[in-house]
N, C-alpha and C. Protein backbone atom coordinates (compact mmCIF):
# COMPACT_ATOMS: atom_id res chain seq x y z
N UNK A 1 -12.76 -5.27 17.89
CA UNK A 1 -11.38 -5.39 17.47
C UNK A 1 -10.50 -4.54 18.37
N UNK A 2 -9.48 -5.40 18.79
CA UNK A 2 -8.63 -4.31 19.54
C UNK A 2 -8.09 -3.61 18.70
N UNK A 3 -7.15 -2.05 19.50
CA UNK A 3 -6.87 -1.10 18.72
C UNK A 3 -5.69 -0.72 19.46
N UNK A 4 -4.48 -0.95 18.52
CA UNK A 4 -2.85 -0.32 19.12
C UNK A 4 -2.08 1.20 18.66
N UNK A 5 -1.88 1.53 19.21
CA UNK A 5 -1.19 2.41 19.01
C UNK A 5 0.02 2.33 18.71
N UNK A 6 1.02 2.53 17.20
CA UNK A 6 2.27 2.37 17.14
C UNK A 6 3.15 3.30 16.48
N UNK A 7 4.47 3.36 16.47
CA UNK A 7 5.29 4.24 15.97
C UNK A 7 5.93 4.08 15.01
N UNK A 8 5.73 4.41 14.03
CA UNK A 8 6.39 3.59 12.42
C UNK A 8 7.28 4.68 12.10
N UNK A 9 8.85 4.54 11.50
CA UNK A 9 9.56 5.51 10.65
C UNK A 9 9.55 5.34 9.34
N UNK A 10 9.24 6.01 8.74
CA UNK A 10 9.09 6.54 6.89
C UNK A 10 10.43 7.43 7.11
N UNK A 11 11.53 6.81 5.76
CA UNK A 11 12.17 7.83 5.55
C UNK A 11 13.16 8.57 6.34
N UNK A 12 13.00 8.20 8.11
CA UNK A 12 13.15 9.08 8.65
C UNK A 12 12.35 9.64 9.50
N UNK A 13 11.26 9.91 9.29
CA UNK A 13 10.55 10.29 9.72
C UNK A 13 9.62 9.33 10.65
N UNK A 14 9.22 10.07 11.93
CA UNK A 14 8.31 9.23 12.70
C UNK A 14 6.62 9.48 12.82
N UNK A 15 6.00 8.51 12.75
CA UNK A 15 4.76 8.61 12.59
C UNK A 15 3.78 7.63 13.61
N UNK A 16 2.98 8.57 14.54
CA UNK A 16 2.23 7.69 15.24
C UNK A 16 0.99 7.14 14.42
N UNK A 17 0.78 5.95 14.46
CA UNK A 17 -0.73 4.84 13.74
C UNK A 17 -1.38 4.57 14.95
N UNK A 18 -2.47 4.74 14.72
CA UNK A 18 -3.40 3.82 15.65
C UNK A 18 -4.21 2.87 14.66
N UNK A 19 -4.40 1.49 15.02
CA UNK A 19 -4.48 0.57 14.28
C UNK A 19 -5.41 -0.70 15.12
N UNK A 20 -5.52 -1.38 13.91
CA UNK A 20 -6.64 -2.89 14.39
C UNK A 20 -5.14 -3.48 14.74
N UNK A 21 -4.89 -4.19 15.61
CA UNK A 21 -4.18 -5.28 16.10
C UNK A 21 -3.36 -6.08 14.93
N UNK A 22 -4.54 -6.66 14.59
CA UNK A 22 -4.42 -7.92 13.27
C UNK A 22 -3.22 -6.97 12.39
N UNK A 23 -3.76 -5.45 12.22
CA UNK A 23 -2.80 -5.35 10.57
C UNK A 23 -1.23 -4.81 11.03
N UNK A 24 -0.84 -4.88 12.52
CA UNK A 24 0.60 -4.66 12.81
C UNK A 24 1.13 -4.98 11.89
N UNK A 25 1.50 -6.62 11.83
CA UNK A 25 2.23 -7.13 11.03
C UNK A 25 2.53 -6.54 9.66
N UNK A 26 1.11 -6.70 9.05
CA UNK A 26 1.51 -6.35 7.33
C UNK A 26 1.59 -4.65 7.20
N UNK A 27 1.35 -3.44 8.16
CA UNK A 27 1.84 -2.36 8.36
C UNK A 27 3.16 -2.29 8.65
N UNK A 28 3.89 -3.18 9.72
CA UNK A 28 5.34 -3.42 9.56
C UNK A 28 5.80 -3.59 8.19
N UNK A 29 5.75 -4.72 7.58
CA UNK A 29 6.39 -5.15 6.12
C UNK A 29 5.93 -4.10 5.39
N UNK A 30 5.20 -3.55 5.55
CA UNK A 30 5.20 -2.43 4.29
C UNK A 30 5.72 -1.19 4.63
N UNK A 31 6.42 -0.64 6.03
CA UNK A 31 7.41 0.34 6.20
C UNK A 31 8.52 -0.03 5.96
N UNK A 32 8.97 -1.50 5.94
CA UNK A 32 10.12 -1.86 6.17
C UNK A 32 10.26 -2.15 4.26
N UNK A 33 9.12 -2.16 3.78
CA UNK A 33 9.51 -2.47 2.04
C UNK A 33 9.50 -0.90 1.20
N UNK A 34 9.43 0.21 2.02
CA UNK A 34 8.96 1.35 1.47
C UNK A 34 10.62 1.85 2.01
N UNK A 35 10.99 1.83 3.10
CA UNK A 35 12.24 2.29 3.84
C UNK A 35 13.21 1.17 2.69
N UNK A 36 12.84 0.14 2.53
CA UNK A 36 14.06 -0.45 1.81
C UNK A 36 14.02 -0.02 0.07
N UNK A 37 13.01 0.37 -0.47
CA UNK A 37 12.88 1.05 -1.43
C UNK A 37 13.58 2.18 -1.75
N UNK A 38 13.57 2.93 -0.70
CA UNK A 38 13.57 4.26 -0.46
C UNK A 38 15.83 4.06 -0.86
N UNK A 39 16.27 3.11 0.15
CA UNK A 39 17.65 2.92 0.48
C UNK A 39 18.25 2.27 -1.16
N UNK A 40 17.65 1.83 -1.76
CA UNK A 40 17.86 1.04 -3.22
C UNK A 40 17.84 2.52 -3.66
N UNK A 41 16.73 3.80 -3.98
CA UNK A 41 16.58 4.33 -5.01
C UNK A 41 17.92 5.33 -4.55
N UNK A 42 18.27 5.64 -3.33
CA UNK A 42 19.38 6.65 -3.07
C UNK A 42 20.57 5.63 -3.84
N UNK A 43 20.72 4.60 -3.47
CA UNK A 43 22.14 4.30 -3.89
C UNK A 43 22.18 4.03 -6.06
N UNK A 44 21.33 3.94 -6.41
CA UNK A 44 21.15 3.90 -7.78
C UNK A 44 21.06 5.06 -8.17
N UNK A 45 19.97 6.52 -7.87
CA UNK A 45 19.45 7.48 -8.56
C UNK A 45 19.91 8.54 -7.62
N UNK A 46 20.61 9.40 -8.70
CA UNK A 46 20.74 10.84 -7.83
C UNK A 46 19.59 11.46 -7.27
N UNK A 47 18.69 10.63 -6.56
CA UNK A 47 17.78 11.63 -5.66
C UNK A 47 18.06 12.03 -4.33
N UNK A 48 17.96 13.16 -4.67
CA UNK A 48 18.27 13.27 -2.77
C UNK A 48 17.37 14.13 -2.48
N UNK A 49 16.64 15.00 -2.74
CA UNK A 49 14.93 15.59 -2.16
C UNK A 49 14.07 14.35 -1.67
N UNK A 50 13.55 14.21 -0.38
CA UNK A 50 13.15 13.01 0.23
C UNK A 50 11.67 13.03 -0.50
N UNK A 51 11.29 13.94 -1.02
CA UNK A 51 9.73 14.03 -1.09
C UNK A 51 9.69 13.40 -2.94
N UNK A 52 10.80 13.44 -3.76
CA UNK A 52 11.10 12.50 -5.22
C UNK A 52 11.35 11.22 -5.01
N UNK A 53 12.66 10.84 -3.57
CA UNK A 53 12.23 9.46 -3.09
C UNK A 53 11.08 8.99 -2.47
N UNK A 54 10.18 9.93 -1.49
CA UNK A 54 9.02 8.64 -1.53
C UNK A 54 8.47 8.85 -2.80
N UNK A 55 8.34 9.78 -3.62
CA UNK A 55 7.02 9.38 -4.72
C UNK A 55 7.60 8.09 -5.54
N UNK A 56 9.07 8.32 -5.63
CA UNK A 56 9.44 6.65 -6.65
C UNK A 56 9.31 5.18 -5.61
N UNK A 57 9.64 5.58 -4.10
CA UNK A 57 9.79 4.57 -3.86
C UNK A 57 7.96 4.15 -3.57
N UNK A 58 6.96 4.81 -3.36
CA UNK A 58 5.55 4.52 -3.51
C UNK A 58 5.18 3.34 -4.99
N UNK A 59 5.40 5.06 -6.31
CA UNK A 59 5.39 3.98 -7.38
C UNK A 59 5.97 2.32 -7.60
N UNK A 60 7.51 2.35 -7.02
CA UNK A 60 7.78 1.07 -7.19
C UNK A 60 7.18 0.34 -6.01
N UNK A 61 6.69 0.67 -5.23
CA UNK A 61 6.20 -0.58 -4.03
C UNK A 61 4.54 -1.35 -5.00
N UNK A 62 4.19 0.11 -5.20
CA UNK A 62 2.18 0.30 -5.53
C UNK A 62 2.74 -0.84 -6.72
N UNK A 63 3.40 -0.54 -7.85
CA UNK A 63 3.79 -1.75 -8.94
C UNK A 63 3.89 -2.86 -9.00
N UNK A 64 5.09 -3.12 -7.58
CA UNK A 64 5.12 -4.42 -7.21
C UNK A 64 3.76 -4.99 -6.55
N UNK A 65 3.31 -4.50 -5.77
CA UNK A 65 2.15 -4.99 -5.62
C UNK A 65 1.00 -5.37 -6.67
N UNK A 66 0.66 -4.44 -7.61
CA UNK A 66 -0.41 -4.63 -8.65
C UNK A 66 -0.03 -5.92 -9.30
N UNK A 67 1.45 -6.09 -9.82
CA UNK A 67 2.03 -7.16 -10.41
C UNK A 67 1.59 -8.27 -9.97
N UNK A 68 1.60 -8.39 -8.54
CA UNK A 68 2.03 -9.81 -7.88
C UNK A 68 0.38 -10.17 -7.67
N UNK A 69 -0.54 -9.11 -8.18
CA UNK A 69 -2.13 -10.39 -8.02
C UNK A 69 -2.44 -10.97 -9.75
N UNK A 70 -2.36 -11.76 -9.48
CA UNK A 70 -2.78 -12.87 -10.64
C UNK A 70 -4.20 -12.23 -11.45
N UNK A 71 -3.57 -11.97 -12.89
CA UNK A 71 -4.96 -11.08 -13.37
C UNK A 71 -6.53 -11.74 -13.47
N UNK A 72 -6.47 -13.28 -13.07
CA UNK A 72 -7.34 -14.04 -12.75
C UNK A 72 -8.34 -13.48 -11.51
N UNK A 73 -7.30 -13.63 -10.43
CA UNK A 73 -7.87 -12.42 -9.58
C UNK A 73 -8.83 -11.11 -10.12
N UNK A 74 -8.09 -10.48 -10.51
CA UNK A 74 -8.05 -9.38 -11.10
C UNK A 74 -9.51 -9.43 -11.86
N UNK A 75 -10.01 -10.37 -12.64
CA UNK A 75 -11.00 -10.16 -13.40
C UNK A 75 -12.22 -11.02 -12.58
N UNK A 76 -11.85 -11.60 -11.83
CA UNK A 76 -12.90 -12.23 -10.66
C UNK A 76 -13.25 -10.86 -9.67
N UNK A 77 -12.60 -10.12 -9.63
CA UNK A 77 -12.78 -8.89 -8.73
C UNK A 77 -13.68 -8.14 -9.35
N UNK A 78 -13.56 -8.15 -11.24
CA UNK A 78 -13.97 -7.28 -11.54
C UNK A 78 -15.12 -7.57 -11.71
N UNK A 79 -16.06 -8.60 -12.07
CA UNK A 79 -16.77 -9.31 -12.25
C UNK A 79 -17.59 -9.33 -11.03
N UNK A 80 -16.72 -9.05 -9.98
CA UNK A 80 -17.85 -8.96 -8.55
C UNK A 80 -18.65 -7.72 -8.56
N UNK A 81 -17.62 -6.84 -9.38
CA UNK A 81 -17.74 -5.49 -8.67
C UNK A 81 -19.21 -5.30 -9.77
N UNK A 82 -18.70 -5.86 -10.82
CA UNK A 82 -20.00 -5.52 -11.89
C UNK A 82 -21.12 -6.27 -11.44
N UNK A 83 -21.15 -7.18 -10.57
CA UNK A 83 -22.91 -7.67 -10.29
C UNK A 83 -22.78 -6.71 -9.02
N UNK A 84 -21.95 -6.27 -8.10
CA UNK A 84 -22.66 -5.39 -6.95
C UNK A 84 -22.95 -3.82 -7.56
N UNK A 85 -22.64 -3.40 -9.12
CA UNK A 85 -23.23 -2.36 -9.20
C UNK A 85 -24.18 -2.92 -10.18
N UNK A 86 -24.89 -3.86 -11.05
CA UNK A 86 -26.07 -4.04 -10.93
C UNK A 86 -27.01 -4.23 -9.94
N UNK A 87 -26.82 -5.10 -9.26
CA UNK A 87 -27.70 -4.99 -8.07
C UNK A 87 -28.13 -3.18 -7.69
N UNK A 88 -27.24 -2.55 -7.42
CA UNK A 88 -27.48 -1.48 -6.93
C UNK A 88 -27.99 -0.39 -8.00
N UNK A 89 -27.78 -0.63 -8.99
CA UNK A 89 -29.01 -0.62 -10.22
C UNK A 89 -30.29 -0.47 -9.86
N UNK A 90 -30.61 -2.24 -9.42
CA UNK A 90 -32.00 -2.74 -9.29
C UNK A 90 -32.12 -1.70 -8.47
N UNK A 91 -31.68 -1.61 -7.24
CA UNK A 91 -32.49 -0.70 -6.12
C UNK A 91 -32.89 0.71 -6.28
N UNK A 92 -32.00 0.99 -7.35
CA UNK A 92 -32.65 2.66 -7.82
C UNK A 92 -34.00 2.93 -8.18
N UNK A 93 -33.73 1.77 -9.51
CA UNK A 93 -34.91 1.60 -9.80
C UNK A 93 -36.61 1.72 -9.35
């Protein structure tokens, strides 16, 4: 897998990533949904300590995300996870 090196701003702040290629993209959209979070919670909520805006604007991103997988998903996941820790059961055994 190739591997890039990039410069993302949080907040303000700049941050070098080194990264798989492939996840540029969805590492972009998720600075750019955390920075736009961040610009919603200043103009609504008297926060202005940057370190109360990221923790709300985290919570509301991490939310929106949990929301948006279908709990169908959700219980097919879980259901995986419970035969790969039986299996790994068996092997103790």
């Amino acid at each position: 897998m190739d591997e890039l090196s990039i410069r993302i701003e949080i907040a303000g702040r700049a941050y070098p990533l080194t990264i798989h290629k492939e996840e540029e993209v969805n590492i972009r959209k998720a600075v750019q949904e955390i920075n736009d979070s961040i610009t919603r919670l200043k103009q609504h909520y008297p926060l202005t300590d940057k370190q109360d805006l990221l923790a709300m604007a985290a919570l509301e991103v991490t939310t929106r995300a949990l929301n948006s997988v279908p709990p169908q998903q959700h219980s097919e996941a879980l259901a995986e996870l419970a035969e790969v820790e039986r299996l790994l059961e068996g092997l103790r055994s």
